[in-house]
Protein backbone atom coordinates (compact mmCIF):
# COMPACT_ATOMS: atom_id res chain seq x y z
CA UNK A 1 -122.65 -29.07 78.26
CA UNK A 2 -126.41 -28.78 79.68
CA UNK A 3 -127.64 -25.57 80.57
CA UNK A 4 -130.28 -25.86 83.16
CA UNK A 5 -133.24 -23.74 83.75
CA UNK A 6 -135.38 -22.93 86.89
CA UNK A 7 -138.88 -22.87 84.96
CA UNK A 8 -140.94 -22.79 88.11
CA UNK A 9 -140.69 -23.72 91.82
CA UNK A 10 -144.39 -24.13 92.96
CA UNK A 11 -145.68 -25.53 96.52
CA UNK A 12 -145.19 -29.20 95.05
CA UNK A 13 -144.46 -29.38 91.54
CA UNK A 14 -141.12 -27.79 90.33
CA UNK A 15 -139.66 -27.42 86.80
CA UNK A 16 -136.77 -27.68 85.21
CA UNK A 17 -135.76 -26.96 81.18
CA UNK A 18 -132.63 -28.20 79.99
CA UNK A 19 -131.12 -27.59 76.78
CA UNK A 20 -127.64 -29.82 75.74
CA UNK A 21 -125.57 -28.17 73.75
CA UNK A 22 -122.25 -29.83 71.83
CA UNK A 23 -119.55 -27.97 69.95
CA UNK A 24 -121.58 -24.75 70.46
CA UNK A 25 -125.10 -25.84 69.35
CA UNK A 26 -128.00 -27.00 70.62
CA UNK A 27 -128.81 -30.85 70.37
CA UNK A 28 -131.76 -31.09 72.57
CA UNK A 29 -134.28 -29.71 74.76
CA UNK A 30 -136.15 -31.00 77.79
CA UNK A 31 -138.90 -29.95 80.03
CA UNK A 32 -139.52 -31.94 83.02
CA UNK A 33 -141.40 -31.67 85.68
CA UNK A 34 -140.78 -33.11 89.14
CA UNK A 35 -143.97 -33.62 92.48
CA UNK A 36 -143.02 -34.06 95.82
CA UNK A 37 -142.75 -38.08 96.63
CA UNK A 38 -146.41 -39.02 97.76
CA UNK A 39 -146.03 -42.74 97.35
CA UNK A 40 -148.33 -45.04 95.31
CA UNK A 41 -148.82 -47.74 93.77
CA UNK A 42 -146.16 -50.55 93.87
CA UNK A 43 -144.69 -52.58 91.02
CA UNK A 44 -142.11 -54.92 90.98
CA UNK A 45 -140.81 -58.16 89.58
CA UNK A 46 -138.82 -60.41 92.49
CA UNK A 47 -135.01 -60.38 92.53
CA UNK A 48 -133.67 -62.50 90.10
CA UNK A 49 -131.34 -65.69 91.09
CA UNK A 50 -128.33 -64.06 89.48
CA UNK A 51 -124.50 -64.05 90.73
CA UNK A 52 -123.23 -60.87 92.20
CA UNK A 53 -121.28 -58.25 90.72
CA UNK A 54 -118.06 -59.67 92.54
CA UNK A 55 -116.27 -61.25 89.61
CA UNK A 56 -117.76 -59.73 86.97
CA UNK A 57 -115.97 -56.85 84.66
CA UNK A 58 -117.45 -53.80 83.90
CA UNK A 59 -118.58 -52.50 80.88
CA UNK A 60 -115.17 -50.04 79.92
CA UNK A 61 -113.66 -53.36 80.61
CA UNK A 62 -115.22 -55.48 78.42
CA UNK A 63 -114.79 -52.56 75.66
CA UNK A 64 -110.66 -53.04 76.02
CA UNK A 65 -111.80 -56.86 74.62
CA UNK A 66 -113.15 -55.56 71.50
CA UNK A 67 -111.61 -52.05 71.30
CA UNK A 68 -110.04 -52.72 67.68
CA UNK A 69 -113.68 -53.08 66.67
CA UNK A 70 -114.48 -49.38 67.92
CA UNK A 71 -113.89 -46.20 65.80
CA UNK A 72 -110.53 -44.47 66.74
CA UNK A 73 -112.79 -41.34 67.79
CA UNK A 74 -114.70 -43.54 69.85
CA UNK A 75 -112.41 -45.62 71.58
CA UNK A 76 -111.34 -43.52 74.64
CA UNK A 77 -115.25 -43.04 75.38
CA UNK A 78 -116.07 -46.87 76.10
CA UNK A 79 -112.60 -47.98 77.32
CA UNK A 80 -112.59 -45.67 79.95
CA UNK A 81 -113.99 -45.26 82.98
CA UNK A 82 -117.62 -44.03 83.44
CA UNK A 83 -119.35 -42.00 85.99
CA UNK A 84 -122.01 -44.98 86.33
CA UNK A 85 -120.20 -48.26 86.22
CA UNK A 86 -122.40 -51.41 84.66
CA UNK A 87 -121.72 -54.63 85.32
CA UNK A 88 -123.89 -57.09 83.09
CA UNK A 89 -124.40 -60.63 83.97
CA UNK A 90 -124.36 -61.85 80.22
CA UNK A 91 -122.38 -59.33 78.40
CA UNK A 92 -123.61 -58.97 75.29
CA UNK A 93 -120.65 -57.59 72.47
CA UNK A 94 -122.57 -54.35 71.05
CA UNK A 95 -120.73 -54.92 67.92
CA UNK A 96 -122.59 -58.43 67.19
CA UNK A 97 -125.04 -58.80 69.42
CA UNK A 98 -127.51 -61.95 69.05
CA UNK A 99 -130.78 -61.89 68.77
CA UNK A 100 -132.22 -62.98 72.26
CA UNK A 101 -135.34 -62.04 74.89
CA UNK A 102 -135.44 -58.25 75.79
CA UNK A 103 -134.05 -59.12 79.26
CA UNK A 104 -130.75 -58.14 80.48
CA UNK A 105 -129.45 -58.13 84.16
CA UNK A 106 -126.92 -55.40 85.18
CA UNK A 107 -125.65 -54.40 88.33
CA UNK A 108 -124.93 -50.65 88.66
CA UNK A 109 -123.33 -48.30 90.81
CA UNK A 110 -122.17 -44.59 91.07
CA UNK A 111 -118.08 -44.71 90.36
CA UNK A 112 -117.84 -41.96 92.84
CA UNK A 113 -120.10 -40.74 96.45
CA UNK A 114 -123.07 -38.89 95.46
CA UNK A 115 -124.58 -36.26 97.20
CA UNK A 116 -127.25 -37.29 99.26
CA UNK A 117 -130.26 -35.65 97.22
CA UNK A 118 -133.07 -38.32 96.42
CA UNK A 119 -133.81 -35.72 93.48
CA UNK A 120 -130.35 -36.12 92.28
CA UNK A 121 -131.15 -40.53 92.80
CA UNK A 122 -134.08 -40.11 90.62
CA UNK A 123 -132.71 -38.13 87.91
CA UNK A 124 -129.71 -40.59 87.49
CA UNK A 125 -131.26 -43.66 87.79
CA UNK A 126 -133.87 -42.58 85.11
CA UNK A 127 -131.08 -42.06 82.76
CA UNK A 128 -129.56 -45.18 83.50
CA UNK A 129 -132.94 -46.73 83.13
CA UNK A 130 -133.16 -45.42 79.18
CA UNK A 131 -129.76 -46.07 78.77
CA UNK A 132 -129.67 -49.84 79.40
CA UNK A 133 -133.12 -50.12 78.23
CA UNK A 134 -132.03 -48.80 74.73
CA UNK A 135 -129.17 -51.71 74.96
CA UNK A 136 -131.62 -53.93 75.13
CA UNK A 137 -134.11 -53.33 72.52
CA UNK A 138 -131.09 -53.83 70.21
CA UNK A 139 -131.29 -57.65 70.90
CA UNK A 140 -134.79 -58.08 69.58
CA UNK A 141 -134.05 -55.97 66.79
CA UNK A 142 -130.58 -57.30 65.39
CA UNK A 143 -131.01 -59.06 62.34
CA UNK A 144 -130.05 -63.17 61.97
């Protein structure tokens, strides 16, 4: 559960704190802060010549493969359906995953219509960003 607090509402800068609690305490606190969108700078690497996401399973999908391998408590969590769906191009198996380049292409998408709030956008595609970024460090890092 996240409990979500209106810190401040200013003229451009607003902020939120959120705390996340499980099983009735408190795992985590975050304060963010958020600016109306003035543009900037722009940085980008080109599209990549990679197939589509046509063809290609997504992640809860690739978990049914390899559930056996996932803790009983577990299981239901990655074999399911998830509110972002991620399609990789190389699927890598979490449970022994090689040691390779820090790159990783995934195609994502929202499993259901969002509303249209570019706040909401942001939000969610910065935690997607840590999410699959956190993936990926675990291939440099896996021992041989």
């Amino acid at each position: 559960m996240y409990d979500v607090e209106n810190v401040r509402d200013g003229g451009s800068i607003s902020t939120r704190r959120v705390t996340a609690i499980q099983h009735g305490k408190k795992i985590f606190h975050l304060t963010a802060s958020f600016d109306s969108f003035v543009g900037g700078f722009e940085h980008y690497v080109s599209m990549p010549d990679v197939p589509g996401p046509e063809g290609l399973l997504a992640e809860h999908e690739h978990a049914l493969n390899f559930a056996d391998r996932i803790p009983k408590q577990l299981r239901s969590r990655f074999t399911s359906e998830q509110p972002i769906e991620a399609r990789h191009v190389n699927f890598v198996d979490p449970c022994t995953p090689p040691k390779t380049e820090p790159v990783r292409h995934i195609w994502l998408r929202a499993s259901d219509e969002l509303p249209k709030d570019p706040n909401l956008h942001r939000c969610l595609l910065a935690f997607v960003r840590l999410h699959t970024h956190t993936h990926t460090l675990t291939h440099t890092n896996t021992k041989t």
